[in-house]
Protein backbone atom coordinates (compact mmCIF):
# COMPACT_ATOMS: atom_id res chain seq x y z
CA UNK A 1 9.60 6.62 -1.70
CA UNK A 2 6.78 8.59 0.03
CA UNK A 3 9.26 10.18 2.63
CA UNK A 4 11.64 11.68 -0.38
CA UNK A 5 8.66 13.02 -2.29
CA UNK A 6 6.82 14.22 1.45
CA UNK A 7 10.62 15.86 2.63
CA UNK A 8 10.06 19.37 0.86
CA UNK A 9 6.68 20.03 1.85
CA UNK A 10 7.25 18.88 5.20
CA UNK A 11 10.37 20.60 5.42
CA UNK A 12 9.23 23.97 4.16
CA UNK A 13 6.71 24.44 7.13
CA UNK A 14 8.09 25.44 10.01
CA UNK A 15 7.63 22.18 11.73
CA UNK A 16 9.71 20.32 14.74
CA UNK A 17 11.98 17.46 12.63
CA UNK A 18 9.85 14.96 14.89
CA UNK A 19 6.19 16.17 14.03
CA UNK A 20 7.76 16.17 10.47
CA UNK A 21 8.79 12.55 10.69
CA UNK A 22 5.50 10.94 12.23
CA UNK A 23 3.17 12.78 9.46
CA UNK A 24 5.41 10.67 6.75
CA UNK A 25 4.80 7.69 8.88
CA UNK A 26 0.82 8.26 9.13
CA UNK A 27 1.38 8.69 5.47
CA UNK A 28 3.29 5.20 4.74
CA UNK A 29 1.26 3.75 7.34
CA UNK A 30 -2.25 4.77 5.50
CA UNK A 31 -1.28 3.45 1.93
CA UNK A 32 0.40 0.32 3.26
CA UNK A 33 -3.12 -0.32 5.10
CA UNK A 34 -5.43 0.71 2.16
CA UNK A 35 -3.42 -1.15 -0.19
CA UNK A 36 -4.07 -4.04 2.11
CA UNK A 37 -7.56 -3.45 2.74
CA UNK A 38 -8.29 -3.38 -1.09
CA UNK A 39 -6.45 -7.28 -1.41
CA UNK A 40 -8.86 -7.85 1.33
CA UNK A 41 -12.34 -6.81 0.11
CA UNK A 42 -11.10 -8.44 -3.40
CA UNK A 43 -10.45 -11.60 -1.73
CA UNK A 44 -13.54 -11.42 -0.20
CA UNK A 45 -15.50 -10.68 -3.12
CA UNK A 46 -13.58 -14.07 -4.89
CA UNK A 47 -14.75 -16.06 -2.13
CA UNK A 48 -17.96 -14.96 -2.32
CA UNK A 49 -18.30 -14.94 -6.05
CA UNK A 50 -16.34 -18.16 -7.49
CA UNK A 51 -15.58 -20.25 -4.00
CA UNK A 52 -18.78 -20.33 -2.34
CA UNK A 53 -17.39 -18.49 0.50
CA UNK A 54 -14.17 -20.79 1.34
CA UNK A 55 -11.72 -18.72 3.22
CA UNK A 56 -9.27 -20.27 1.39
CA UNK A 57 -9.75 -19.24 -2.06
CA UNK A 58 -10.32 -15.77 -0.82
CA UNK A 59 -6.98 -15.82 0.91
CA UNK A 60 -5.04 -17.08 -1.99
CA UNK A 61 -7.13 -14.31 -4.62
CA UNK A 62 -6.04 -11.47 -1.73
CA UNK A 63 -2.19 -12.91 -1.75
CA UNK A 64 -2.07 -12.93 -5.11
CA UNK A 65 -3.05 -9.82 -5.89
CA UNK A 66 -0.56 -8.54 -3.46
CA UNK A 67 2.04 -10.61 -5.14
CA UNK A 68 1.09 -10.52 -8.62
CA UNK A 69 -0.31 -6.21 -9.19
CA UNK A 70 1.01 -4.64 -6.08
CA UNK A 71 4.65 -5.71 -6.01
CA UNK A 72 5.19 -5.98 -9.44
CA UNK A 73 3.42 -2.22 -9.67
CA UNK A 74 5.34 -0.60 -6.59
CA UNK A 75 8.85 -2.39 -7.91
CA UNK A 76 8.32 -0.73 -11.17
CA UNK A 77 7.20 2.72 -9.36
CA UNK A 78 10.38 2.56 -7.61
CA UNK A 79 12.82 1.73 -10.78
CA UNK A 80 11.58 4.30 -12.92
CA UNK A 81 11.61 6.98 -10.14
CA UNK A 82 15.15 6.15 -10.01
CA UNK A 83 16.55 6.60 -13.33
């Protein structure tokens, strides 16, 4: 995870435990919302492209990206961090 590879730096500089805690939350909080805004703008560009601007195709290209490269990717980040 983000906060176990973030803990050194963050606690090697003389920082309060709290300050420490919120920068690993801007940090989660930034990829979680870039991640997100990519499935957007790739739905978007699906609707656009193949469904003549339905919402709905966009919607279902932008979940399924989430469900079908992101998870998959971040579950296999996770599992061979582990080991």
């Amino acid at each position: 995870m983000l906060a176990r590879s973030l803990m050194p730096v963050v606690s090697s500089l003389t920082l309060p435990t709290w300050l420490g805690e919120i920068l690993i939350s801007l940090g989660v909080a930034a990829r979680t919302i870039t991640v997100f805004a990519a499935a957007v703008a790739f739905g978007i560009l699906v609707a656009i492209k193949f469904g003549e601007g339905n919402p709905w195709i966009g919607a279902a290209a932008a979940v399924g990206v989430l469900l079908f490269v992101v998870l998959p990717v971040r579950l296999w980040w996770l599992g061979s961090r582990g080991r």
